[in-house]
Structure formats: C-alpha cells, structure tokens
Protein backbone atom coordinates (compact mmCIF):
# COMPACT_ATOMS: atom_id res chain seq x y z
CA UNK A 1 31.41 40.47 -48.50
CA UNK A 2 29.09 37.26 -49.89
CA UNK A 3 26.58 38.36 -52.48
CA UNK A 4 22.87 37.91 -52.38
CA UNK A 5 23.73 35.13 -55.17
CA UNK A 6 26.27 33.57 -53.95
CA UNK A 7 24.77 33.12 -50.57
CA UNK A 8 22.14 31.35 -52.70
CA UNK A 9 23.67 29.08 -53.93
CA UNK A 10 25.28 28.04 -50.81
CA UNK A 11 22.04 27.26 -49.55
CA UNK A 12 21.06 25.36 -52.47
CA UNK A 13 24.73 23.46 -52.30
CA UNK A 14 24.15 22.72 -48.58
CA UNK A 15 20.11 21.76 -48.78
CA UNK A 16 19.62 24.95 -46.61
CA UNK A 17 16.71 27.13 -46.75
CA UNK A 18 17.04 30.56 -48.08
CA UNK A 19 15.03 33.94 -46.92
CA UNK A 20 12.42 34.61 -49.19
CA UNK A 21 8.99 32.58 -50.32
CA UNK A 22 9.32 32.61 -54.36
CA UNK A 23 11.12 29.50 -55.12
CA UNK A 24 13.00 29.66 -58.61
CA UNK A 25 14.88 26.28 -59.96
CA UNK A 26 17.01 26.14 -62.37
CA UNK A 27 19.86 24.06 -63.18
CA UNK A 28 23.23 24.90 -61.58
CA UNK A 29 26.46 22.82 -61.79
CA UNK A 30 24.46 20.17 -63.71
CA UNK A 31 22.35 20.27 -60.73
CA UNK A 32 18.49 21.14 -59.47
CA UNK A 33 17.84 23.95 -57.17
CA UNK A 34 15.62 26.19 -55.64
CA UNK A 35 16.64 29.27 -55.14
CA UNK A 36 14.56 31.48 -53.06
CA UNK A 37 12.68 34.35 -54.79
CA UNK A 38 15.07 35.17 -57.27
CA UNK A 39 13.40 37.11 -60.40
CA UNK A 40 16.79 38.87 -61.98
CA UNK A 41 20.31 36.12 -61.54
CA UNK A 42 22.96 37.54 -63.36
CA UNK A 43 26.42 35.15 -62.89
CA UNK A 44 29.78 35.46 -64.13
CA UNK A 45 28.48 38.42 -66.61
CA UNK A 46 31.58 39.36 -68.99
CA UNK A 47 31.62 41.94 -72.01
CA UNK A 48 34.49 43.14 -74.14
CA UNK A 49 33.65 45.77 -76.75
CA UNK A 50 35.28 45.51 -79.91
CA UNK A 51 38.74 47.46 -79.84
CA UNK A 52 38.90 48.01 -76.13
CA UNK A 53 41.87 45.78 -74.13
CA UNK A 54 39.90 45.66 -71.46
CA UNK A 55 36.33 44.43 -70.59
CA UNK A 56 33.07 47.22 -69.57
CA UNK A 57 31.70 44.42 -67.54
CA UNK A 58 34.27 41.82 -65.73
CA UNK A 59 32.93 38.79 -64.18
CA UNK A 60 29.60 40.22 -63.02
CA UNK A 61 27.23 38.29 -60.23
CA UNK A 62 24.35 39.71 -58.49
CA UNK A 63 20.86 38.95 -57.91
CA UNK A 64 17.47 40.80 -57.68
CA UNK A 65 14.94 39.26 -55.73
CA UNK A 66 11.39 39.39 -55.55
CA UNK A 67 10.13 42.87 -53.97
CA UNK A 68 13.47 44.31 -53.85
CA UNK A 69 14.00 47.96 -55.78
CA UNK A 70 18.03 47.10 -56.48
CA UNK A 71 19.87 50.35 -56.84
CA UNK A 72 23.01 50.09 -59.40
CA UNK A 73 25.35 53.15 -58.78
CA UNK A 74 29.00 53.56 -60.32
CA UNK A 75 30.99 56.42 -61.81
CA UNK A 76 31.02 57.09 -65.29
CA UNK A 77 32.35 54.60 -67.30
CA UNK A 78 32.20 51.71 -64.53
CA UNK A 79 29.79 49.53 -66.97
CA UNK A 80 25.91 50.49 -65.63
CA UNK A 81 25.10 50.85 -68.57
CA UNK A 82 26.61 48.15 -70.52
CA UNK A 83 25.31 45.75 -67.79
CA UNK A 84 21.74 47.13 -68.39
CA UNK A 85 21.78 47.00 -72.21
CA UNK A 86 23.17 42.98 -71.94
CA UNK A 87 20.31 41.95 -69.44
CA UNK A 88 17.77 43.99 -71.76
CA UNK A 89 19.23 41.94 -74.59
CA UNK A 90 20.35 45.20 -76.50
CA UNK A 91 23.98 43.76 -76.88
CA UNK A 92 25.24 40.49 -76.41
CA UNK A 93 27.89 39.02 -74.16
CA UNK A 94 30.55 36.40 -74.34
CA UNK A 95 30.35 35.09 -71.41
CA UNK A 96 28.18 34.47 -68.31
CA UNK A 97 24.55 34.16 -67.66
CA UNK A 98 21.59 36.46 -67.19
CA UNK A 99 17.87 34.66 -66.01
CA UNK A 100 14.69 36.48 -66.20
CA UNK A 101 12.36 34.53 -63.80
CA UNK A 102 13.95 31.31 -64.24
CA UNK A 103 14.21 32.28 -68.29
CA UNK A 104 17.67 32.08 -69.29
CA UNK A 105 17.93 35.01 -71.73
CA UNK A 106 20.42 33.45 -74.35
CA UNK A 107 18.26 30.17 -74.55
CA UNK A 108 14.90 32.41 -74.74
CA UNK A 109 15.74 35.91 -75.84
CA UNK A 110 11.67 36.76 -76.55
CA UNK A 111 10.51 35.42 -73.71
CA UNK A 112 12.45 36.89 -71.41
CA UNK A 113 12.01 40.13 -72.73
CA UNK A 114 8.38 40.09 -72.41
CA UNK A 115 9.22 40.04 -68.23
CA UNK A 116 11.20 43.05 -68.60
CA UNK A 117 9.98 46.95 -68.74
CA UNK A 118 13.07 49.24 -70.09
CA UNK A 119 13.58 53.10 -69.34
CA UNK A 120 16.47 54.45 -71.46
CA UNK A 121 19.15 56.77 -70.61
CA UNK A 122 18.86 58.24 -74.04
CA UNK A 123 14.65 58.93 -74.52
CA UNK A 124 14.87 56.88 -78.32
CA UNK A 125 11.16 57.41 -79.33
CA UNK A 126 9.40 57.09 -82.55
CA UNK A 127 8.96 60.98 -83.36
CA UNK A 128 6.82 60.66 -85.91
CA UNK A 129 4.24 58.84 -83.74
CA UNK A 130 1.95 61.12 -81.07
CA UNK A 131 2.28 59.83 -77.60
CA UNK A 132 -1.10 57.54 -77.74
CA UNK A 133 0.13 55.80 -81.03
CA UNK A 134 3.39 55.18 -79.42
CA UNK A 135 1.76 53.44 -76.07
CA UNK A 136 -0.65 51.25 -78.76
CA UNK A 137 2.59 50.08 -80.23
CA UNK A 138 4.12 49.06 -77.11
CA UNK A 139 0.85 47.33 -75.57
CA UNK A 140 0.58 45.64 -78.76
CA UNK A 141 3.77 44.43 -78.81
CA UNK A 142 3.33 42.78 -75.08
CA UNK A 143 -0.30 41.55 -76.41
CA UNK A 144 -1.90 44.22 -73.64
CA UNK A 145 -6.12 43.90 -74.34
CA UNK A 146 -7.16 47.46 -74.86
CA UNK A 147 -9.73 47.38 -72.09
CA UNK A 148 -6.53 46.95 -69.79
CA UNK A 149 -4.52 49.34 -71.65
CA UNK A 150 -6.55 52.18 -71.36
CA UNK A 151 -7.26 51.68 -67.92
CA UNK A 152 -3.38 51.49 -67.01
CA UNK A 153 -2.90 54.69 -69.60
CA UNK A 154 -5.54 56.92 -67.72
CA UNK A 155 -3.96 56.38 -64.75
CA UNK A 156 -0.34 57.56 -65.86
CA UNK A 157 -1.71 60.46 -67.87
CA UNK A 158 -2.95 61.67 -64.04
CA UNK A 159 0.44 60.67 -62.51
CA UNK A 160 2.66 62.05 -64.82
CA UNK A 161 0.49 65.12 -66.25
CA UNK A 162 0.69 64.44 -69.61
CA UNK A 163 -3.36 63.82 -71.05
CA UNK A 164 -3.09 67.03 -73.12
CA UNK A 165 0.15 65.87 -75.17
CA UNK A 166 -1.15 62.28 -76.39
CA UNK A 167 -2.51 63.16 -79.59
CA UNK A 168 0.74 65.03 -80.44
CA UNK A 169 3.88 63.63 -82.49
CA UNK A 170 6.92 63.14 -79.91
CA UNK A 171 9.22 65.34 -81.74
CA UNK A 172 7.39 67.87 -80.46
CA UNK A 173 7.71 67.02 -76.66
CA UNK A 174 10.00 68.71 -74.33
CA UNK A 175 12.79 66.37 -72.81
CA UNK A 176 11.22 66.18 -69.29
CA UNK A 177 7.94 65.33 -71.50
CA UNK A 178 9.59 62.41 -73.74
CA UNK A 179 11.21 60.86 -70.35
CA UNK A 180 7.42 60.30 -68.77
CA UNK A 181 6.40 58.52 -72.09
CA UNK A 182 9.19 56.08 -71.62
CA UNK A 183 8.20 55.87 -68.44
CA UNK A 184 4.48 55.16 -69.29
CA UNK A 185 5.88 52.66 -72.05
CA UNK A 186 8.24 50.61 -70.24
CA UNK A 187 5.50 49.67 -67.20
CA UNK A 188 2.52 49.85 -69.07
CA UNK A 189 2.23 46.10 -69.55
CA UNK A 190 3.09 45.77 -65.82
CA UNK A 191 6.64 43.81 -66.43
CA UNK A 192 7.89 41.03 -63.73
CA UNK A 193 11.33 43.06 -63.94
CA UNK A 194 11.18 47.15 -64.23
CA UNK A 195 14.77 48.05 -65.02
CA UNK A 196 15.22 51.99 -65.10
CA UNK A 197 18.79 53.63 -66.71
CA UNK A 198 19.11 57.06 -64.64
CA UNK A 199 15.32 57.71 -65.23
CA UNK A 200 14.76 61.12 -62.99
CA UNK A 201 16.81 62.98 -65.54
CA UNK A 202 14.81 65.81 -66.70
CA UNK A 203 11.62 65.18 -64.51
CA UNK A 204 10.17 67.80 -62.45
CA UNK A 205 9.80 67.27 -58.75
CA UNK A 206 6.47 65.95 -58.77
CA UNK A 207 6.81 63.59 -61.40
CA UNK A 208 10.60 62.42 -59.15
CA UNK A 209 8.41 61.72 -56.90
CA UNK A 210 5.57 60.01 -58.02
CA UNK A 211 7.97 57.97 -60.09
CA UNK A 212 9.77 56.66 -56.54
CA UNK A 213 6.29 56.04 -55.29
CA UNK A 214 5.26 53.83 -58.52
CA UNK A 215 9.10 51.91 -57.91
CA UNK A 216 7.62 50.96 -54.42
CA UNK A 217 4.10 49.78 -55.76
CA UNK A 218 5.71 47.69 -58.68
CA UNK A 219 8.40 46.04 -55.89
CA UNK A 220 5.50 45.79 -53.66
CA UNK A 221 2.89 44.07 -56.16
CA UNK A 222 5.57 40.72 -56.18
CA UNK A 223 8.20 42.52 -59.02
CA UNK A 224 11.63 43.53 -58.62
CA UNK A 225 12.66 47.19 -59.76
CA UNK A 226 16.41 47.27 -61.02
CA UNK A 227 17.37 51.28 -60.83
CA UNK A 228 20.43 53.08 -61.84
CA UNK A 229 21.21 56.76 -60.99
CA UNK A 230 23.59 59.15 -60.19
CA UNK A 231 21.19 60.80 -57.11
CA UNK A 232 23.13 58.91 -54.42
CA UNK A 233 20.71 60.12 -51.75
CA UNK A 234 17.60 59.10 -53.68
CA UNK A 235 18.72 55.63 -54.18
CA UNK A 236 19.63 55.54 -50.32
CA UNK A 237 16.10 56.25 -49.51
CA UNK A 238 14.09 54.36 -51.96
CA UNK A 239 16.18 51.03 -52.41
CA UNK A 240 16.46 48.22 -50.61
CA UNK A 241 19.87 46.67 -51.75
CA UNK A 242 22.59 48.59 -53.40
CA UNK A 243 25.39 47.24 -55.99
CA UNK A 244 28.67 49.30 -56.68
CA UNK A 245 30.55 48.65 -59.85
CA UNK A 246 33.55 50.39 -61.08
CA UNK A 247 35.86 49.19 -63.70
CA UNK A 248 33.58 46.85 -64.67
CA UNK A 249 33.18 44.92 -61.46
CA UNK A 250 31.09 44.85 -58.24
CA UNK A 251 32.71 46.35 -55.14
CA UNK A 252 30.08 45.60 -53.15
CA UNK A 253 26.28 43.91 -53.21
CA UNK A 254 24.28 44.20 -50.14
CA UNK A 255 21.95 46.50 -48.05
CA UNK A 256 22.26 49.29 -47.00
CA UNK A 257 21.92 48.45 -43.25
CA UNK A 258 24.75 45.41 -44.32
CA UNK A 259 27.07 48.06 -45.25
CA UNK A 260 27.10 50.27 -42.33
CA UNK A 261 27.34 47.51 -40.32
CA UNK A 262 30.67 46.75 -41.00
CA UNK A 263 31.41 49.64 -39.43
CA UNK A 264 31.36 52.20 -41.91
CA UNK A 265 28.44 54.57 -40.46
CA UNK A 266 28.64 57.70 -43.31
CA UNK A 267 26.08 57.91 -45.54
CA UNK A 268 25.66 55.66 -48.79
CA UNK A 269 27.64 59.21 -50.85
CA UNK A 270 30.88 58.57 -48.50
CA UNK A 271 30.67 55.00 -48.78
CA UNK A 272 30.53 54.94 -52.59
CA UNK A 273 33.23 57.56 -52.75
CA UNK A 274 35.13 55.47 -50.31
CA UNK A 275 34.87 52.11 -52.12
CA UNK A 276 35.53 53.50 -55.86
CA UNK A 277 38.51 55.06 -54.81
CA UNK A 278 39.97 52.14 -53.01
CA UNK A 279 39.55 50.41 -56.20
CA UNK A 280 41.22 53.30 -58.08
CA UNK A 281 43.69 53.45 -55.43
CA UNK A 282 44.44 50.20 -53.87
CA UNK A 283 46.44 50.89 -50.14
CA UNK A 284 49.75 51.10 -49.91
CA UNK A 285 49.85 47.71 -47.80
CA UNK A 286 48.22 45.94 -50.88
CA UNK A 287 51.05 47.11 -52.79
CA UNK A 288 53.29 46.43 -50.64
CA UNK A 289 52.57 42.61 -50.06
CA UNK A 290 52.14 42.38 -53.89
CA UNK A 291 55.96 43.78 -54.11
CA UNK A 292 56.94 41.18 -51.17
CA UNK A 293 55.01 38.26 -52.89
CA UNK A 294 56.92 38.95 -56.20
C-alpha cells in the first residue's frame, strides 16, 4: 500500500495535481516541486543506537499533512519513540530526511523547532520552577508577547483545571498535574506541528477529553497534530490517518477508511494486532518461496 508521501511525489514526478490546497516546494531529486499541503515529510528516516546490531528506526517515510491529526501506534520497542525524539531534534540520525514546513531540520535545526510543540512521554519539568514561571520560560523562548500569553494561559488553566497550582514549584504536582503543564507548554505558542508522545497517560477523563477536543481545533486551525498512544480505540476515533511501525519500520500509512477497504473490516485493535504479527510472523508461503528462491 502507497504512502501519503510517496503518492506525492508521484504527482510531483508526473506534473499531476495532488489533494490538498497548501502547496510546499522543496527540492527533490535535484528537482522543484510542489507538494500539496505537506507540513511534517519525513523520507528514508534511519537510526542505529550505539551498540545495537540493528536499527530503532529502518528506512522511515511518511507524511503529515495540513489538518490531519496522524496517529503513530506500534508495540513496545517498534521505534515511536525514537522516531519522535529525531523529528523533535532530541537525537540525531544518520540517515534520511525530516522537513518542518518546507524547513529541512538538519540544514535549520532552530528554525524548525520553533514550528514544533513537544509533549513528552516522560513529564521532564523544571521542579524548582512553579507552573507560571515554567510557561514564562517557554513563551519566552518562542518570543510569545505577554498580552498573547496570558490570554492563551487563562484559557488552559479553565480547560485543564489547574489556576490554583501556578504559583506552586512542579515538584510538588501530582503526575496527572505535571502532564497538563506539558500540555499547556508544548501548545502555548500555538506550533505549526503539535507532536504528542502517549500524552493521556495519567489524565483524568475530563482533561482526555478536552485534550482530543483541543487535537481537533489545532488540526482544524491549518496545523497538523502528530499523536502517539497505546489507546487503540482513541486514536481510531480522533485521527484521521494512522501509521503502524514495528521493528523499526512502517507496516502500513493510510486512513482508516483505506484500511478497511482492503477488505479487512475489524476494528483498527484487530488490524494492528493483525499486521504486527504478520511482521513477527511472516506466513508460511513467504517462507516457503524464500526456501524455493534459495
């Protein structure tokens, strides 16, 4: 099954049009092109860790367009993570290419970064800061007037219930309270790209859901949301493409209506179990024409 990326680049090789009405260039095989409303184009994507034979991220191409929420799901270990950490810039890569709103992120590192809003699967705060200090820090960073800033901040104190904490230091949050500061932080300078590392994890129901309600606003507003989680049903009901990586590379990169239609009707659960264990356990015929070709 053809990738969102690839099938972009077709068009661009053949002078087609693409869906979409963002038009992106950027150079590609020492050619022009436009590619249709592409805001997140990672190609070829490889990275090794030091020590480890084989590589957490193997050949890696997807796209994110413009008002898409992109849901990344994969079982432990199948490289989420690592691919969020090399688009966020947190690690490097040897090879491939990752371009933040036509920003290619080894050429431009800073500039690209400034498109991106980042929620952690591990809550790293600056404890000894109170919750207002550390949301000052981050709008100063991203040059965010403080007219604008407070505005945004009053909002997400409502949203997230969390006015009565600001003016205490973050060690002394709760888990559940620490996750809706990163929250706050990583969208409070409204970022082109909102990428989010398993980010219900210790939120209460209401705060799950006003979380999926902001994901559709930011896709809405023109941005792209790029969301990883574990909650297989919650991704199937707030995202509009899905990617499935294990062992480091993508079993599949569509929608969800793309999947079923290729006539697997279960829900997106089955399919996921169904595709990672194919790749875990490839079919006896596979094996069997490898054996013959040999």
């Amino acid at each position: 099954m053809q990738n969102l990326a690839d099938r972009v680049r077709a068009c661009a090789e053949n002078d087609t049009e693409c869906e979409g009405g963002l038009y992106l260039c950027f150079l590609y095989k020492k050619r022009e092109f436009c590619y249709n409303f592409l805001m997140l184009d990672i190609y070829k994507l490889t990275k090794t860790y030091s020590g480890n034979p084989a590589p957490s991220v193997d050949d890696l191409t997807l796209s994110v367009g413009e008002g898409e929420i992109y849901g990344f799901i994969g079982p432990n270990g199948a490289g989420k993570s690592t691919t969020i950490k090399c688009i966020t810039g947190i690690v490097g890569f040897e090879s491939g290419s990752v371009t933040v709103c036509g920003t290619p992120l080894k050429d431009d590192p800073i500039a690209a970064k400034r498109l991106i809003g980042y929620v952690s699967d591990d809550h790293v705060l600056y404890e000894g800061l109170t919750g207002r200090e550390f949301v000052n820090f981050v709008c100063d960073v991203f040059d965010v007037p403080s007219a604008v800033r407070e505005e945004r901040l009053e909002r997400y104190l409502d949203l997230f219930s969390l006015r009565d904490a600001m003016g205490k230091q973050i060690k002394t949050y709760s888990h559940g309270m620490k996750q809706k500061l990163n929250i706050i932080g990583s969208l409070v300078h409204e970022p082109k790209i909102w990428i989010l590392d398993e980010p219900m994890t210790g939120l209460d129901p209401k705060s799950s859901f006003e979380l999926k309600r902001l994901m559709r606003e930011h896709a809405d507003k023109g941005n792209c949301v790029f969301f990883s989680s574990h909650v297989l049903d919650v991704v199937e009901k707030v995202c509009d493409r899905v990617g499935i990586i294990d062992g480091g590379r993508l079993l599949a990169d569509c929608t969800l209506s793309e999947l079923k239609t290729t006539g697997l009707n279960e829900s997106l659960e089955e399919l996921f179990l169904k595709l990672t264990d194919e790749a875990e356990h490839p079919s006896d015929e596979a094996h069997q024409a490898g054996e013959s070709a040999e």
